[in-house]
N, C-alpha and C. Protein backbone atom coordinates (compact mmCIF):
# COMPACT_ATOMS: atom_id res chain seq x y z
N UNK A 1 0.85 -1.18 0.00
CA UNK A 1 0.00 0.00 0.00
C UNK A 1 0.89 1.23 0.00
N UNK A 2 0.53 2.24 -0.84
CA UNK A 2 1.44 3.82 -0.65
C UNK A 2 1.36 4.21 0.98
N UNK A 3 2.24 4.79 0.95
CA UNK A 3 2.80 5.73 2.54
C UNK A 3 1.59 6.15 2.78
N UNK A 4 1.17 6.83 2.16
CA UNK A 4 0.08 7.77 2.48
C UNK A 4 -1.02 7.60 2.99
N UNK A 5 -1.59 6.43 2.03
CA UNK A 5 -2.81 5.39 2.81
C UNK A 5 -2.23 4.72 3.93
N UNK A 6 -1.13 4.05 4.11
CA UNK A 6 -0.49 3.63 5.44
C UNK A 6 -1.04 4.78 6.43
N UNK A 7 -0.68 5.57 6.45
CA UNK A 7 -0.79 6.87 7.22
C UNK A 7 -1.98 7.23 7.51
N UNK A 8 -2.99 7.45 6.29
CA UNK A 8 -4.23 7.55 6.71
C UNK A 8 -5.21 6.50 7.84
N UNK A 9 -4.67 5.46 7.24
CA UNK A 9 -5.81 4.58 7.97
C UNK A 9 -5.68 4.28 9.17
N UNK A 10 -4.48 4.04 9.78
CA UNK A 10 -3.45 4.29 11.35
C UNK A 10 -4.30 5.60 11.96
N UNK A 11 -4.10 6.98 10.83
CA UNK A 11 -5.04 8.09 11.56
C UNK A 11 -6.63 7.33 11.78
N UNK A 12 -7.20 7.03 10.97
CA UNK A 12 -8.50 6.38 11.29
C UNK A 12 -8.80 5.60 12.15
N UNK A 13 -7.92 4.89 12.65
CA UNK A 13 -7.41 3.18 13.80
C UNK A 13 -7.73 4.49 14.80
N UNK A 14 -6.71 5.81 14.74
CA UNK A 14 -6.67 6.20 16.18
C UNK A 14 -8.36 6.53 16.74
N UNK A 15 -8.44 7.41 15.53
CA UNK A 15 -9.86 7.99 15.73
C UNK A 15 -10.98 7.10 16.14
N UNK A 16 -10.73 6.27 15.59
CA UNK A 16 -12.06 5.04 16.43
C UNK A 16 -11.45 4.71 17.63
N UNK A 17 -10.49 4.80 18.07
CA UNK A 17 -9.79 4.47 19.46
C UNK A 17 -10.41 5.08 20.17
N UNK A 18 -9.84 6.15 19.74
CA UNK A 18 -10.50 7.42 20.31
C UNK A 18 -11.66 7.59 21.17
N UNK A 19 -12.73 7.14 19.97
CA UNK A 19 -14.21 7.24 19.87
C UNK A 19 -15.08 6.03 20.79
N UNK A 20 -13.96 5.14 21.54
CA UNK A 20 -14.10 4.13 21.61
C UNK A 20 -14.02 3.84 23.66
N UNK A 21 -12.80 4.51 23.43
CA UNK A 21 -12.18 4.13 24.85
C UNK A 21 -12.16 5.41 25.79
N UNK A 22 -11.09 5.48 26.91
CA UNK A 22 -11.41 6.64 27.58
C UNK A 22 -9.68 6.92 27.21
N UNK A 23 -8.70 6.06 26.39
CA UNK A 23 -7.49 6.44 25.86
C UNK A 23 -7.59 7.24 25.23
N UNK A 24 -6.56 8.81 25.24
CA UNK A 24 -7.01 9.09 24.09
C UNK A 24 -5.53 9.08 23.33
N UNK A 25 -5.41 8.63 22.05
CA UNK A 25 -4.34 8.59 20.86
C UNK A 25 -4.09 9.64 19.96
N UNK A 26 -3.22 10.17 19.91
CA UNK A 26 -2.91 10.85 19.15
C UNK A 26 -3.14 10.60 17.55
N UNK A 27 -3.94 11.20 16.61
CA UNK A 27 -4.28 10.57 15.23
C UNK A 27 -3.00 10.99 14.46
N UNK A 28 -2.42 12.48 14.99
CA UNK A 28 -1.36 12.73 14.34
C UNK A 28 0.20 12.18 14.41
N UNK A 29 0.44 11.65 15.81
CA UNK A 29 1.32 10.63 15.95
C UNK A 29 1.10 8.77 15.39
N UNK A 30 -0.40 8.48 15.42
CA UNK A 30 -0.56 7.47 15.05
C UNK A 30 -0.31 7.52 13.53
N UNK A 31 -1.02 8.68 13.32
CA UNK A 31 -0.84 8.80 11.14
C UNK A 31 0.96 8.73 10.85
N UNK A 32 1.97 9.16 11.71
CA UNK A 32 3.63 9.04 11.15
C UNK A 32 3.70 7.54 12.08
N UNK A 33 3.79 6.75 12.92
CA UNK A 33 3.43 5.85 13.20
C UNK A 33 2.79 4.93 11.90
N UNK A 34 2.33 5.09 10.85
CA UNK A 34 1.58 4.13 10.33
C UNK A 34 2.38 4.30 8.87
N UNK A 35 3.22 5.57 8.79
CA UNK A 35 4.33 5.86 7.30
C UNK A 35 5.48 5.16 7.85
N UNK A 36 5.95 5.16 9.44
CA UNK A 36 7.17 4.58 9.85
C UNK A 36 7.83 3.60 9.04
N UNK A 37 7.65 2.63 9.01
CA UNK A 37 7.89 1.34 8.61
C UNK A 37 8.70 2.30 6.64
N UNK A 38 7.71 2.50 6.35
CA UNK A 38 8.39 2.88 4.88
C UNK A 38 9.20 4.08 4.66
N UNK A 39 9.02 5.14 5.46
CA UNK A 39 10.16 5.97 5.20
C UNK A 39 11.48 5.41 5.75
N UNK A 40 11.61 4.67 6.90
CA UNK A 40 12.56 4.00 7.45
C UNK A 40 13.29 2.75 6.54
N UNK A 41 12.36 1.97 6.00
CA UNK A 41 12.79 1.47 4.73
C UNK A 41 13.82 2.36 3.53
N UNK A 42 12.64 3.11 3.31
CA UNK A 42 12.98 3.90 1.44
C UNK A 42 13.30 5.45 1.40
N UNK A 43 13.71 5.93 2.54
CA UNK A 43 14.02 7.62 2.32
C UNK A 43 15.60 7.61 1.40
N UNK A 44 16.50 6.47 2.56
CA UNK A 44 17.97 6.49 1.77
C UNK A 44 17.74 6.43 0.63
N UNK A 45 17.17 5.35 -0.39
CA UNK A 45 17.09 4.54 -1.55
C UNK A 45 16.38 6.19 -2.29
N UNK A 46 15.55 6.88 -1.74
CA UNK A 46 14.35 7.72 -2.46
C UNK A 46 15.60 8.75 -2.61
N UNK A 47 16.14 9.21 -1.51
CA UNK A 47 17.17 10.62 -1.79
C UNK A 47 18.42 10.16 -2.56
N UNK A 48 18.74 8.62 -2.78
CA UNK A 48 19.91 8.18 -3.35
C UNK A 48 19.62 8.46 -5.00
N UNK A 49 18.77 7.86 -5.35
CA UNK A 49 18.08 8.13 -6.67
C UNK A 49 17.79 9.56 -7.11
N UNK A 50 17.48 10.32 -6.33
CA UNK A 50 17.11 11.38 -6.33
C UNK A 50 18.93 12.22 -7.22
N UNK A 51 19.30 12.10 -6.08
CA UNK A 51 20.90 12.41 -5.96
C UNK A 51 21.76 12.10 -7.59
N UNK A 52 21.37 10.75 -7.47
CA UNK A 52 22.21 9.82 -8.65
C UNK A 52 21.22 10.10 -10.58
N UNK A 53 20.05 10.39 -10.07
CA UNK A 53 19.24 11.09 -10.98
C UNK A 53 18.78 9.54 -11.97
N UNK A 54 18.48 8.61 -11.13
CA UNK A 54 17.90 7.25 -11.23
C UNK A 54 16.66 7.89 -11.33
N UNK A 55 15.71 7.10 -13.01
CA UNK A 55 14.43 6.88 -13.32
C UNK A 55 13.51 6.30 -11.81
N UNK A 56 12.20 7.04 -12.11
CA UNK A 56 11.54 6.37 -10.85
C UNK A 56 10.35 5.82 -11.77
N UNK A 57 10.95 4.35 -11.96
CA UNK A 57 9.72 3.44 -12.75
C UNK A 57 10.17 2.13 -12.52
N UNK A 58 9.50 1.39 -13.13
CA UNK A 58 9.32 -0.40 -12.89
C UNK A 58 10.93 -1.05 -12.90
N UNK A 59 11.66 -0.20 -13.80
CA UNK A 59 12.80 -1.10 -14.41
C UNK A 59 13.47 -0.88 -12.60
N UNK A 60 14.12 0.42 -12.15
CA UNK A 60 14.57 0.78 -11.13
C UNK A 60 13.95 0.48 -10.06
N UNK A 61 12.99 -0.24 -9.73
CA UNK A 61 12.44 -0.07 -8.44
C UNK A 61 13.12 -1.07 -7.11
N UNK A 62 13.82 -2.63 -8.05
CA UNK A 62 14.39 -2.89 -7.58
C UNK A 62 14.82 -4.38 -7.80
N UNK A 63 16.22 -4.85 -7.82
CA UNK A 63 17.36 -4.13 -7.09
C UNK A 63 18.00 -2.97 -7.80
N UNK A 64 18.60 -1.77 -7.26
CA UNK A 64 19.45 -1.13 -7.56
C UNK A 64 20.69 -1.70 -8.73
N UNK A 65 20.88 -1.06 -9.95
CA UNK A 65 21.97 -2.29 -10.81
C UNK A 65 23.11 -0.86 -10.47
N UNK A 66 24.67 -1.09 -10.48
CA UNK A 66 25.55 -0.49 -10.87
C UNK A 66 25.87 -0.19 -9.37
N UNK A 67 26.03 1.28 -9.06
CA UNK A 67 27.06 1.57 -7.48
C UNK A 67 25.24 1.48 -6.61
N UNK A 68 24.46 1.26 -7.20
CA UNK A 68 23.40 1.18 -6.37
C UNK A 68 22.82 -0.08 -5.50
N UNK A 69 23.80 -0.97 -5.35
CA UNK A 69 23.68 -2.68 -5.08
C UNK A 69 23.97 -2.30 -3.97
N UNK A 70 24.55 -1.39 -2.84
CA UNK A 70 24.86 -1.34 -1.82
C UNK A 70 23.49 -0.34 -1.03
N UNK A 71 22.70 0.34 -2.33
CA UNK A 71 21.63 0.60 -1.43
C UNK A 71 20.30 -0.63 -1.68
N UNK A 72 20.52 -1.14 -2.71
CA UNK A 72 19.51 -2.06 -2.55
C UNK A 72 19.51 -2.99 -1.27
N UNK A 73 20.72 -3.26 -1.37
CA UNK A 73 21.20 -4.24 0.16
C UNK A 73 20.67 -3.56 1.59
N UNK A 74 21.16 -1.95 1.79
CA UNK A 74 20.62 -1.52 2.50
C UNK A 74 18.89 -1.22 2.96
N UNK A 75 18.31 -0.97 1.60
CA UNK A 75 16.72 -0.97 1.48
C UNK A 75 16.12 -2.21 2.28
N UNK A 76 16.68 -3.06 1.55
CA UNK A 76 16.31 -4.17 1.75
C UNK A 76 16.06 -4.70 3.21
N UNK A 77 17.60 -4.22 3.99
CA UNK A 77 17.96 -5.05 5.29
C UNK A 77 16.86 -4.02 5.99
N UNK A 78 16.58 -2.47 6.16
CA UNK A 78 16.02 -1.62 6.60
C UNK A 78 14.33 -2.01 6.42
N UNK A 79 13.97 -2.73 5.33
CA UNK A 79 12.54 -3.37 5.31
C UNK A 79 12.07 -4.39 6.15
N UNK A 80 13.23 -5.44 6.22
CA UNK A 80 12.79 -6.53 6.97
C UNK A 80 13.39 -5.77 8.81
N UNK A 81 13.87 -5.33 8.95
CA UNK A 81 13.71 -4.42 10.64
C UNK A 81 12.46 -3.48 10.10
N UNK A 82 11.61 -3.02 9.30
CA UNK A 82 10.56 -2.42 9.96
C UNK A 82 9.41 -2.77 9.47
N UNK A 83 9.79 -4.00 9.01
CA UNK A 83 7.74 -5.35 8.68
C UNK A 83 8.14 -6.07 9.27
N UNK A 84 9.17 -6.15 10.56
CA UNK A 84 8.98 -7.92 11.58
C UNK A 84 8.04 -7.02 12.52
N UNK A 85 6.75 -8.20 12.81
CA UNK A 85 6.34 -8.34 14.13
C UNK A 85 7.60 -8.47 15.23
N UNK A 86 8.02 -9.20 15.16
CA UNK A 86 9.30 -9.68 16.07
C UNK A 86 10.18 -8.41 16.24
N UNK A 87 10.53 -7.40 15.77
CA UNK A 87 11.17 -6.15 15.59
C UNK A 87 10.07 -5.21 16.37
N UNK A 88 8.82 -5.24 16.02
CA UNK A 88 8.30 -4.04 16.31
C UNK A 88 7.90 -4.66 17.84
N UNK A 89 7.50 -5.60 18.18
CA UNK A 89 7.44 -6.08 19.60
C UNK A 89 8.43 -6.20 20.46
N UNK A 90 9.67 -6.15 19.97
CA UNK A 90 10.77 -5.53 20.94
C UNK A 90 11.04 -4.17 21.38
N UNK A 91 10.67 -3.40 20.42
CA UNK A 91 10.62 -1.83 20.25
C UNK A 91 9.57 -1.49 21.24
N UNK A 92 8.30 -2.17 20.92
CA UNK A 92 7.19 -1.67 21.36
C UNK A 92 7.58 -1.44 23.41
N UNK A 93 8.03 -2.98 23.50
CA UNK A 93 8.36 -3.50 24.71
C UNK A 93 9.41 -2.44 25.56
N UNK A 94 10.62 -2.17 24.64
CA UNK A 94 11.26 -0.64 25.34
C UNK A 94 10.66 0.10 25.36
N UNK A 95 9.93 0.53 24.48
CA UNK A 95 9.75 1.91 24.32
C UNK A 95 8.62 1.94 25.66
N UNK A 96 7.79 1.01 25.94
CA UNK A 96 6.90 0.56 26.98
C UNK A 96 7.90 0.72 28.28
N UNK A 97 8.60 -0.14 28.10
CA UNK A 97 10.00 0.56 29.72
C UNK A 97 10.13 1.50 29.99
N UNK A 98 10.89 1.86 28.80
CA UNK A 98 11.35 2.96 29.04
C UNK A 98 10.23 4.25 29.51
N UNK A 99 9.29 4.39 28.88
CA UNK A 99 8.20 5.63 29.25
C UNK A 99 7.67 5.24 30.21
N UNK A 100 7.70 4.04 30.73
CA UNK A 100 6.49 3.54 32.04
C UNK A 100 5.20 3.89 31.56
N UNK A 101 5.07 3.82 30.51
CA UNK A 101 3.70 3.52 29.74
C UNK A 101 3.29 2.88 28.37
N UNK A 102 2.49 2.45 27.47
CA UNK A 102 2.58 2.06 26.54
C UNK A 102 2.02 3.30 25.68
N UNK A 103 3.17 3.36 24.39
CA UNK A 103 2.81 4.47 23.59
C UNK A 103 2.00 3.96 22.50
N UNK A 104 0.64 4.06 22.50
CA UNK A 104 -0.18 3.25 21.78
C UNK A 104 -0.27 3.75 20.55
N UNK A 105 -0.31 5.15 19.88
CA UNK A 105 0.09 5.62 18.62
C UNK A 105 1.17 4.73 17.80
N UNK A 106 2.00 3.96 18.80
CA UNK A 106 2.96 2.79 18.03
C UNK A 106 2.37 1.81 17.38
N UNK A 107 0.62 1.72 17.35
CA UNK A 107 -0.27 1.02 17.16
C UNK A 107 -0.14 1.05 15.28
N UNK A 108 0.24 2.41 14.89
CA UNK A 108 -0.19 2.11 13.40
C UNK A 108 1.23 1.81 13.03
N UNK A 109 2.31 1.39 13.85
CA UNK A 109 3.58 0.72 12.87
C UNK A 109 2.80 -0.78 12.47
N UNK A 110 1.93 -0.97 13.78
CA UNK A 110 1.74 -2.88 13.49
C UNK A 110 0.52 -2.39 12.69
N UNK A 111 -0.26 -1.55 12.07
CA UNK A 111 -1.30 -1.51 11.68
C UNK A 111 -0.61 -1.52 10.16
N UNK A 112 0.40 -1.14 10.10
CA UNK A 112 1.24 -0.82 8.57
C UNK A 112 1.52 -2.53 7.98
N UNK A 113 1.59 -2.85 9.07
CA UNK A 113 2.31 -4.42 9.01
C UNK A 113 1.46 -5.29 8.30
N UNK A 114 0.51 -5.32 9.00
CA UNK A 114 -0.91 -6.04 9.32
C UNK A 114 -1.23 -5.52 7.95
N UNK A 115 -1.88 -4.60 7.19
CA UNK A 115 -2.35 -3.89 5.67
C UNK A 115 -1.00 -4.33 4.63
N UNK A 116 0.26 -4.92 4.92
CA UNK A 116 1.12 -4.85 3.91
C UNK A 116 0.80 -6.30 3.52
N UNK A 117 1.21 -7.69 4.50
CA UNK A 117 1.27 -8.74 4.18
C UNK A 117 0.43 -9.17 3.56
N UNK A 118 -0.83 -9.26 3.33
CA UNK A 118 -1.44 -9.82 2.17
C UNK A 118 -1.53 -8.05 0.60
N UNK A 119 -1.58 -7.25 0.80
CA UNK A 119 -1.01 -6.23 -0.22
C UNK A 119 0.32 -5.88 -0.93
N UNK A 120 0.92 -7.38 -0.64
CA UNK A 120 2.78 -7.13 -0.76
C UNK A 120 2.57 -8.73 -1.85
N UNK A 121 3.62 -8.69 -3.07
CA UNK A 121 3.63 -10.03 -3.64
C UNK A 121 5.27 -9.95 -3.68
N UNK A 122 5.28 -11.33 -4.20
CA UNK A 122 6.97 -11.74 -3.75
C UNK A 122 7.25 -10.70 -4.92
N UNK A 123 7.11 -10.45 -5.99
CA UNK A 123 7.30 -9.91 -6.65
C UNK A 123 8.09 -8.44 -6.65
N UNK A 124 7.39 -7.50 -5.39
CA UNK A 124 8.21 -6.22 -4.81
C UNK A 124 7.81 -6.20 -3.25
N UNK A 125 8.88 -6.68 -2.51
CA UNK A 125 8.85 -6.22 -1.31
C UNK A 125 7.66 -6.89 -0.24
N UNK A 126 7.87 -8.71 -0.32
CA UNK A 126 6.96 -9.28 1.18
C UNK A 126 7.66 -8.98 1.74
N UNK A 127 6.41 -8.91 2.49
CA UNK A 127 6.75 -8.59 3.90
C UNK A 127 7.34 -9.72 4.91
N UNK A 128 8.33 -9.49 5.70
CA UNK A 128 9.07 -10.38 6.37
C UNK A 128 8.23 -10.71 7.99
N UNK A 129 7.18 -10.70 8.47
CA UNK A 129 6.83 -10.58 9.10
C UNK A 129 7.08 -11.47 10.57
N UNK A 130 7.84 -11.98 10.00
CA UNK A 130 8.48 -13.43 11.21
C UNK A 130 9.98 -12.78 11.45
N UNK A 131 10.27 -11.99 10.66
CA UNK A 131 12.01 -11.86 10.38
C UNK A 131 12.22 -11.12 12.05
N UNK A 132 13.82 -11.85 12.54
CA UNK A 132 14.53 -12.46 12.28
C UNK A 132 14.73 -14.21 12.33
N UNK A 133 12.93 -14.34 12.79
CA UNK A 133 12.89 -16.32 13.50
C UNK A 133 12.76 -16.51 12.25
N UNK A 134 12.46 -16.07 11.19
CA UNK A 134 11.96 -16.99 9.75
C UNK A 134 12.00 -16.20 8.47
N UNK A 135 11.99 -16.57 7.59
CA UNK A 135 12.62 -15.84 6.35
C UNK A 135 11.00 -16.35 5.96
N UNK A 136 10.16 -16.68 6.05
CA UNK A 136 8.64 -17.06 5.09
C UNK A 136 7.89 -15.24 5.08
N UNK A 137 7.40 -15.26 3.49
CA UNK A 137 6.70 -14.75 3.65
C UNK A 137 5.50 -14.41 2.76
N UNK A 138 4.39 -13.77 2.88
CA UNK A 138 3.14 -14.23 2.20
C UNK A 138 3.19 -13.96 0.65
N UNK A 139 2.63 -14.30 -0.08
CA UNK A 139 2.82 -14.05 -1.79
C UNK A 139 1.59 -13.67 -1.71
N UNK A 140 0.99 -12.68 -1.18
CA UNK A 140 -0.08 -11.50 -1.76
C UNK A 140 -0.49 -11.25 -3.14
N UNK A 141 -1.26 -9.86 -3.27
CA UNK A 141 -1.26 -9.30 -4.33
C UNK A 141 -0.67 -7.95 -4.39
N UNK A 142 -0.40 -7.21 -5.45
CA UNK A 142 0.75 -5.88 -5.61
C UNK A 142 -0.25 -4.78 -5.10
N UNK A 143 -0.48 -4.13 -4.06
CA UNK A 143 -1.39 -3.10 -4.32
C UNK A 143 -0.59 -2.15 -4.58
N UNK A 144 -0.05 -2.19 -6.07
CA UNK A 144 -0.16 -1.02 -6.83
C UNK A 144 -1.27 -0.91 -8.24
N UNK A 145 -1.89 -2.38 -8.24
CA UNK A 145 -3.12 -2.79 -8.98
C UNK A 145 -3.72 -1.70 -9.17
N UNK A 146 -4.36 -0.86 -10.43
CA UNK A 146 -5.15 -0.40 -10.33
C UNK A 146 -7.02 -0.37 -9.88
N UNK A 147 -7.44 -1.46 -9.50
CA UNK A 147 -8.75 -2.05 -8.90
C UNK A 147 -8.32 -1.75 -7.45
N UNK A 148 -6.70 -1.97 -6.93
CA UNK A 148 -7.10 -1.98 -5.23
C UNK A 148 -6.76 -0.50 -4.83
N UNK A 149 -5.87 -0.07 -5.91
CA UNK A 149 -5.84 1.96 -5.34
C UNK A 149 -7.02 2.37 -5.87
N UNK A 150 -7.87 2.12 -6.45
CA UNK A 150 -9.21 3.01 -6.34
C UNK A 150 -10.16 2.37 -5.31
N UNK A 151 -10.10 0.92 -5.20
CA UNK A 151 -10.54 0.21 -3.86
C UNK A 151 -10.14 1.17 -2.74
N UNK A 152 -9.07 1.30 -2.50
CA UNK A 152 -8.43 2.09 -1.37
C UNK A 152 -8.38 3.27 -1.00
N UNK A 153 -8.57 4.09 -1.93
CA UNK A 153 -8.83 5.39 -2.33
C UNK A 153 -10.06 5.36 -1.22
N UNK A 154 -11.37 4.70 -2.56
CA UNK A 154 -12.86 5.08 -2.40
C UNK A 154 -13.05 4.70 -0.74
N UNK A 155 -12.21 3.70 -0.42
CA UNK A 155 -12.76 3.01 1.43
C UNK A 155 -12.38 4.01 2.16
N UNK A 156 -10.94 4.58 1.87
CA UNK A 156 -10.44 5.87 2.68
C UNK A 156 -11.36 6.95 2.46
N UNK A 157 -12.04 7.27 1.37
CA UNK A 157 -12.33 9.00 1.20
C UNK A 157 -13.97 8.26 1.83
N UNK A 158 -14.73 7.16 2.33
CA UNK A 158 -15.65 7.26 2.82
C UNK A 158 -15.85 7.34 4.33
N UNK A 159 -14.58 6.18 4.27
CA UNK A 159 -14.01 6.66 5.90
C UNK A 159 -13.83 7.96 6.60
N UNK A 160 -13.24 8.84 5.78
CA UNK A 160 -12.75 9.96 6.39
C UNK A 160 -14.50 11.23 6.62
N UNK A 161 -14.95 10.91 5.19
CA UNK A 161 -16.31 11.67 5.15
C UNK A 161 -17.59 10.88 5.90
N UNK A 162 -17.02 10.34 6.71
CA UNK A 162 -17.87 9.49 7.87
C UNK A 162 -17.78 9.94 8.84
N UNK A 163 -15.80 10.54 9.33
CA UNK A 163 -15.18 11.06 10.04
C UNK A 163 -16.15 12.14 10.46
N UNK A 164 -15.83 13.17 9.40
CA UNK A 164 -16.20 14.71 9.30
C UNK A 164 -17.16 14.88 9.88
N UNK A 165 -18.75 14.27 8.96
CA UNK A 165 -19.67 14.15 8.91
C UNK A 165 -20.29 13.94 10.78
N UNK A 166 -19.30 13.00 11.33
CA UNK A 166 -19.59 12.62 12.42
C UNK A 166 -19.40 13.97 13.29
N UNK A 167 -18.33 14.24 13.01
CA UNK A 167 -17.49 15.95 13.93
C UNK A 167 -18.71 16.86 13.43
N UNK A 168 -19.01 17.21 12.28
CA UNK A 168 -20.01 18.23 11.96
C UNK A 168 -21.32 18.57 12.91
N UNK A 169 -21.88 17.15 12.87
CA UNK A 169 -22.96 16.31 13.62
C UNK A 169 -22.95 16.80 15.18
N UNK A 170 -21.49 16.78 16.17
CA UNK A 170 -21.16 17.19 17.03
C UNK A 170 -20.88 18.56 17.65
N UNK A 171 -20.83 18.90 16.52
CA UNK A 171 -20.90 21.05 16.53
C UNK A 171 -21.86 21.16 16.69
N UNK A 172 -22.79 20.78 16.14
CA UNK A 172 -24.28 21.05 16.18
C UNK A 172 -24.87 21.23 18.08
């Protein structure tokens, strides 16, 4: 799934949290919380290309060919640390120590997780979701499909105008 919808729907996770419990979550920490996982992956690889003035299309997307094999390697190793369950439940677990509380906005890294593995095909980027106990991982479908970004689109823009609609409702 794009960053962006990652992001959105983590904001949406919070907002029903929200709406839900007497917690309250931050939608705007949960929404970078739910991009985590992929800018942490692909910013190097995005500003390397950028830099090196690498095409941004199918042929390049990946692996890196020429002095770029050392960021593919890097992309790569930086994906599977931020799609393991096993990674983000250690994190979760400090970061839980350490604050003497649980930072539940950390909710949309596993919410990123959870929306990738069946939207990921071996094809670009499964998700490692066992990694580092197990190298398996699901053979999905690409959501870069055009049927599941307008799927995704249309679920988000009803979601959100459900959102509004609801807040509007509450001014009243």
């Amino acid at each position: 799934m794009d960053i962006f919808s990652h992001g959105l729907w983590a904001g949406a996770a919070a907002h029903a949290v929200n709406l839900k419990t007497k917690t309250k979550v931050s939608v705007l920490k949960t929404f970078g919380w739910g991009m985590f996982p992929d800018l942490f992956s692909f910013t190097i690889a995005f500003v390397w290309m950028l830099v090196a003035g690498v095409r941004f299309d199918a042929k390049n997307a990946e692996p890196f060919g020429g002095n770029g094999h050392f960021i593919s390697q890097l992309t790569s190793t930086l994906y599977d640390l931020s799609h393991s369950l096993i990674i983000f439940c250690i994190v979760f677990g400090l970061v839980w120590f350490i604050a003497k509380r649980p930072i539940w906005e950390m909710g949309g890294w596993l919410l990123h997780m959870i929306i990738d593995v069946p939207t990921h095909s071996y094809a670009f980027y499964p998700t490692p979701i066992l990694w580092p106990l197990s190298e398996w991982k699901f053979n999905g479908f690409s959501w870069g499909q055009p049927w599941f970004m307008v799927l995704d689109i249309a679920a988000l823009s009803i979601v959100y105008l459900i959102i509004w609609y609801t807040y509007q409702q509450k001014k009243k």
